[in-house]
Structures are given as C-alpha cells and as structure tokens.
N, C-alpha and C. Protein backbone atom coordinates (compact mmCIF):
# COMPACT_ATOMS: atom_id res chain seq x y z
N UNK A 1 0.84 -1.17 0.00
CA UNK A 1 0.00 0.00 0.00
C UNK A 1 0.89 1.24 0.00
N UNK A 2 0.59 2.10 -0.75
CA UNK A 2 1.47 3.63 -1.26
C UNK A 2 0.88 4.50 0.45
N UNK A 3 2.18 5.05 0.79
CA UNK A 3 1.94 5.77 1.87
C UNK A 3 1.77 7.20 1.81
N UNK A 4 0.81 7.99 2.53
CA UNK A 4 0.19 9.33 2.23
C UNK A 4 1.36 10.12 3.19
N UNK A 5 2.34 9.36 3.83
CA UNK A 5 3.08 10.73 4.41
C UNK A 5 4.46 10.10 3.96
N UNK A 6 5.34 11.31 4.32
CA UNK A 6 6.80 10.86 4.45
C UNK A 6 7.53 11.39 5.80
N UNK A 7 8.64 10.08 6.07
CA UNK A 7 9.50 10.25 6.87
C UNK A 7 10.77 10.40 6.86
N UNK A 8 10.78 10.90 5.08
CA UNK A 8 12.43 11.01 4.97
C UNK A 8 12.50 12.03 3.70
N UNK A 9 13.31 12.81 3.63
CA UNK A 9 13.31 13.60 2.34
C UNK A 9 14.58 13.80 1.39
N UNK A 10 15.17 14.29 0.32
CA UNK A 10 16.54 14.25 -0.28
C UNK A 10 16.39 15.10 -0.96
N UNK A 11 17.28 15.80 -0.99
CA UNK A 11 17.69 17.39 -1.98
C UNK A 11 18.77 17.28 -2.83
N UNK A 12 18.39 16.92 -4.08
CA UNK A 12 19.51 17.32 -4.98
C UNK A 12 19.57 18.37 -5.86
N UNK A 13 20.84 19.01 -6.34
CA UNK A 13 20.95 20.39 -7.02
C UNK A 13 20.90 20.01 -8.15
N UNK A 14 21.22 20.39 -9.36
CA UNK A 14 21.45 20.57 -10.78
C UNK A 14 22.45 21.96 -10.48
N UNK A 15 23.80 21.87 -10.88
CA UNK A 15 24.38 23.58 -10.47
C UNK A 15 23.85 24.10 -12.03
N UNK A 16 24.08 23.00 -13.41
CA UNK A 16 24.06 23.50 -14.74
C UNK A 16 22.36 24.38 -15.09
N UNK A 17 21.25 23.87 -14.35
CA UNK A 17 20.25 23.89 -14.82
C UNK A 17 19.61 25.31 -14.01
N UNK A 18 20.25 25.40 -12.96
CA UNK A 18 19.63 25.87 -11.51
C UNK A 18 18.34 25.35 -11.08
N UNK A 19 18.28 24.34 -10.53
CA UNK A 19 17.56 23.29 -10.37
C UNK A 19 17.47 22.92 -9.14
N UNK A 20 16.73 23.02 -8.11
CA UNK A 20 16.84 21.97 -7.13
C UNK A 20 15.36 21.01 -7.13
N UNK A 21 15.49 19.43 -6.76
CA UNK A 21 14.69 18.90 -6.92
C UNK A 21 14.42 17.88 -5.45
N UNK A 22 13.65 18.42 -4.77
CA UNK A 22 13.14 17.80 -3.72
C UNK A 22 12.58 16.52 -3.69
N UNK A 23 12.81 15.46 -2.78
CA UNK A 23 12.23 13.76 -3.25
C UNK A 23 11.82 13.95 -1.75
N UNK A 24 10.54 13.81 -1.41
CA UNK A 24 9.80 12.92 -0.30
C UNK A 24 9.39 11.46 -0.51
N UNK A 25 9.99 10.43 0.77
CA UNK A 25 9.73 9.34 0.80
C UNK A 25 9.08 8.59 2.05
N UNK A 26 8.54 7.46 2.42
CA UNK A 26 8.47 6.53 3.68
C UNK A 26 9.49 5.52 3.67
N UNK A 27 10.15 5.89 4.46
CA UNK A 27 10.96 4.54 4.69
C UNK A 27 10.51 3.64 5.82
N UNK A 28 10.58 2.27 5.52
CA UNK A 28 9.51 1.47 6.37
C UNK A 28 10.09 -0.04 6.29
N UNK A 29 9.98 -0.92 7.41
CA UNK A 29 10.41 -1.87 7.62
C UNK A 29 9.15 -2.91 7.28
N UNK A 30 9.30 -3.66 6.42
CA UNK A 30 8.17 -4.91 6.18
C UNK A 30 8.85 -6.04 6.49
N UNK A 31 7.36 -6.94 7.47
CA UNK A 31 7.73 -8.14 8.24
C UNK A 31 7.07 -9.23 7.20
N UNK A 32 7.61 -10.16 7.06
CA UNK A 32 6.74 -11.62 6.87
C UNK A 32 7.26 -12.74 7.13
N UNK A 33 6.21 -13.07 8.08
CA UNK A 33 6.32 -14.09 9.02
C UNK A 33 6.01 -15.50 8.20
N UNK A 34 7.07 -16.42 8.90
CA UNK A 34 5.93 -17.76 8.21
C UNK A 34 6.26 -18.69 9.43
N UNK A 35 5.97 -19.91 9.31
CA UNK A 35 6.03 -21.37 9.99
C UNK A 35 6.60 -22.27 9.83
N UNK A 36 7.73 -22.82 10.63
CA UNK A 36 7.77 -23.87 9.99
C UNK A 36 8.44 -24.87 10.94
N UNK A 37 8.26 -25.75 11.28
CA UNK A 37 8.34 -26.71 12.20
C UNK A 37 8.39 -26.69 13.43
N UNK A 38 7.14 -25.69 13.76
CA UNK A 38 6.63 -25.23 15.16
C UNK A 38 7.02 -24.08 15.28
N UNK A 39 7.72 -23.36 14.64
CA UNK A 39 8.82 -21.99 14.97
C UNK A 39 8.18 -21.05 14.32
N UNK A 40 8.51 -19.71 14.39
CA UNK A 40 7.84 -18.63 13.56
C UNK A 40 9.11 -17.88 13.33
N UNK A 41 9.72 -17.55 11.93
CA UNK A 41 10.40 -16.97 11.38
C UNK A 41 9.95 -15.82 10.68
N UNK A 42 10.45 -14.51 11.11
CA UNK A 42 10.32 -13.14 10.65
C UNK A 42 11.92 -13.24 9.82
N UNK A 43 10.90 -12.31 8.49
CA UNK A 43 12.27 -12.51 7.66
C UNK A 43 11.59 -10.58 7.44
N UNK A 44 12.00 -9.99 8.02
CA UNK A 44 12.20 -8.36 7.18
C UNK A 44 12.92 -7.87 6.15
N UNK A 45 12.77 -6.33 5.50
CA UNK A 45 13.13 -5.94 4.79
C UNK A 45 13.03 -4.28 4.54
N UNK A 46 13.99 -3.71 4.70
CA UNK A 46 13.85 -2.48 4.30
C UNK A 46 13.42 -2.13 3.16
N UNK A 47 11.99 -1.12 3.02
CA UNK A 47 11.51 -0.41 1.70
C UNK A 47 11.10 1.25 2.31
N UNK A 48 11.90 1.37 0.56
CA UNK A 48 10.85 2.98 0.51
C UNK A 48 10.25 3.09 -0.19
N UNK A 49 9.09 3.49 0.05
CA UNK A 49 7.83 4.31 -1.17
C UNK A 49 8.18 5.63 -1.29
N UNK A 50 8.50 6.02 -2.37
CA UNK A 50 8.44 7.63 -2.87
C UNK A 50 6.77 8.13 -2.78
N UNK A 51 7.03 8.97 -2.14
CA UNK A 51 5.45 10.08 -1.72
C UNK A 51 5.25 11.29 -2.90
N UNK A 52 6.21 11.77 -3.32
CA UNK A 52 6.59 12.47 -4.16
C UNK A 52 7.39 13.54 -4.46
N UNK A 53 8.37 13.84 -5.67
CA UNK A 53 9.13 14.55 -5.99
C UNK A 53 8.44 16.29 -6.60
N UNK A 54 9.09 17.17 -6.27
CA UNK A 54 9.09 18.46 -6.61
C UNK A 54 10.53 19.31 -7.21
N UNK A 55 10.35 19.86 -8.18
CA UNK A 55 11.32 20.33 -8.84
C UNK A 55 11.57 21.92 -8.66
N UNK A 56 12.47 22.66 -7.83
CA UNK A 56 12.08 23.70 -7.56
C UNK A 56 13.07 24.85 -8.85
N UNK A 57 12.62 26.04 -9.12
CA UNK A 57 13.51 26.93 -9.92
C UNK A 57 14.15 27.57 -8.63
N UNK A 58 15.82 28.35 -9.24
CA UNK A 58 16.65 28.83 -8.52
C UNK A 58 15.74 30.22 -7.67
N UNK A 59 14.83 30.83 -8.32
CA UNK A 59 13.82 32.13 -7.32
C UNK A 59 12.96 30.97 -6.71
N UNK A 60 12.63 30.05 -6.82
CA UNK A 60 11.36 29.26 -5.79
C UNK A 60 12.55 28.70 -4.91
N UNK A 61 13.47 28.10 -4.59
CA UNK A 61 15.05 27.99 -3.60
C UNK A 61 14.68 28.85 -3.06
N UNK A 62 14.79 30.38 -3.58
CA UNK A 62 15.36 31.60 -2.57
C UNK A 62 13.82 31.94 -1.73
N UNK A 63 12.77 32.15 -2.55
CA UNK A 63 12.14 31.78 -1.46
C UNK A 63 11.42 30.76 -0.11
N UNK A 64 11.83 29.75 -0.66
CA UNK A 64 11.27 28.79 0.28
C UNK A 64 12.40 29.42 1.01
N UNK A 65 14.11 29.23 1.08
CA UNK A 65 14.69 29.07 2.20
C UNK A 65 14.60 30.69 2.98
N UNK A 66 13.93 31.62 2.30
CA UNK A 66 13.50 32.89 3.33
C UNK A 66 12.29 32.41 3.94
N UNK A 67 11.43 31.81 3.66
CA UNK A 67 10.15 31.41 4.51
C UNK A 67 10.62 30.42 5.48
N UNK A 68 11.45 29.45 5.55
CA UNK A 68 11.91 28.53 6.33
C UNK A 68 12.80 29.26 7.45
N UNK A 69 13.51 30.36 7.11
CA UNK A 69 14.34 30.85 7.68
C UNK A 69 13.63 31.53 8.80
N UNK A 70 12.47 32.46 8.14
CA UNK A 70 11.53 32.79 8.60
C UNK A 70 10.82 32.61 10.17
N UNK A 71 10.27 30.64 10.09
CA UNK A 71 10.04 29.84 10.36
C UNK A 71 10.93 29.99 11.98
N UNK A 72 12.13 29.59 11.44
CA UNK A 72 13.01 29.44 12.60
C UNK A 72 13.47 30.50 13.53
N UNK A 73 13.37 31.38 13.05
CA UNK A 73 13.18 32.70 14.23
C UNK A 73 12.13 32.94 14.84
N UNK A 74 10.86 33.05 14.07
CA UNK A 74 9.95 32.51 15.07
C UNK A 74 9.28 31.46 16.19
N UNK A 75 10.40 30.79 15.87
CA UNK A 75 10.27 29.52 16.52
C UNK A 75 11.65 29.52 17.81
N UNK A 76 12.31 30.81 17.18
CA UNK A 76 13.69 31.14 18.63
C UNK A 76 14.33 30.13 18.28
N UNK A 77 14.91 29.64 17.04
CA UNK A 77 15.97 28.60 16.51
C UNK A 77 17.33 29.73 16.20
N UNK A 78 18.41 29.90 16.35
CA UNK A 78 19.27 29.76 15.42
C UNK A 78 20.34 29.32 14.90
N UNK A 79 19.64 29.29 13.26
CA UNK A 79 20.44 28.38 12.26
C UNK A 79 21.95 28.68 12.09
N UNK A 80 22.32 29.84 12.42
CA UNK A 80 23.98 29.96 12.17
C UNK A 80 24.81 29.62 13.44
C-alpha cells in the first residue's frame, strides 16, 4: 500500500540547470512471518515508497529558504 506521508526527504541540485529537486519518501520496515516446524520466522526488509518529488527553480530555492528561515526565528531557533 502507497503511503500518504513521508518520513524522509533528499535534496539534490542541478548547479548546470539551476535546479533543485526535492524527493519525499516513507521509509519502512516490512515483516513476513511464516512457519515452519513449530517456529515462527520473521524474515524483514527495508523499503521505501516515494510520496513524491518536486522540482524547484533557482527564485522558488530563494524563497522557500526565506520562509523557512523565517520559520526558525519565530520559533527562537538559530540556524547559524
């Protein structure tokens, strides 16, 4: 089942394009169990579902990271 949130995110640049492209994902541990000669064996596996990607232009960058920045002073963070 495709998951409606994410718990992990990744930022990569393009320097040629001015590009940054944001990836939201779930990263999530799946169990399956089976039986077998009285015993119960969990065999897991790490997966991620991508939630979805956004492609930002070099002016949509500058503003998100003034609204974020924003964010954190009001919140009595500081980032430097």
């Amino acid at each position: 089942m495709k998951p409606v949130f994410c718990n992990t995110f990744n930022v990569t640049h393009n320097k040629a394009k001015s590009e940054i492209a944001l990836s939201f994902a779930h990263a999530y541990t799946e169990h399956s169990f089976s039986m077998k000669n009285g015993s119960m064996t969990d065999v897991s596996a790490q997966l991620v579902d991508e939630v979805a990607s956004v492609l930002i232009s070099r002016e949509g960058a500058v503003a998100l990271t003034k609204l974020l920045n924003k964010m954190m002073r009001d919140w009595g963070v500081d980032v430097d």
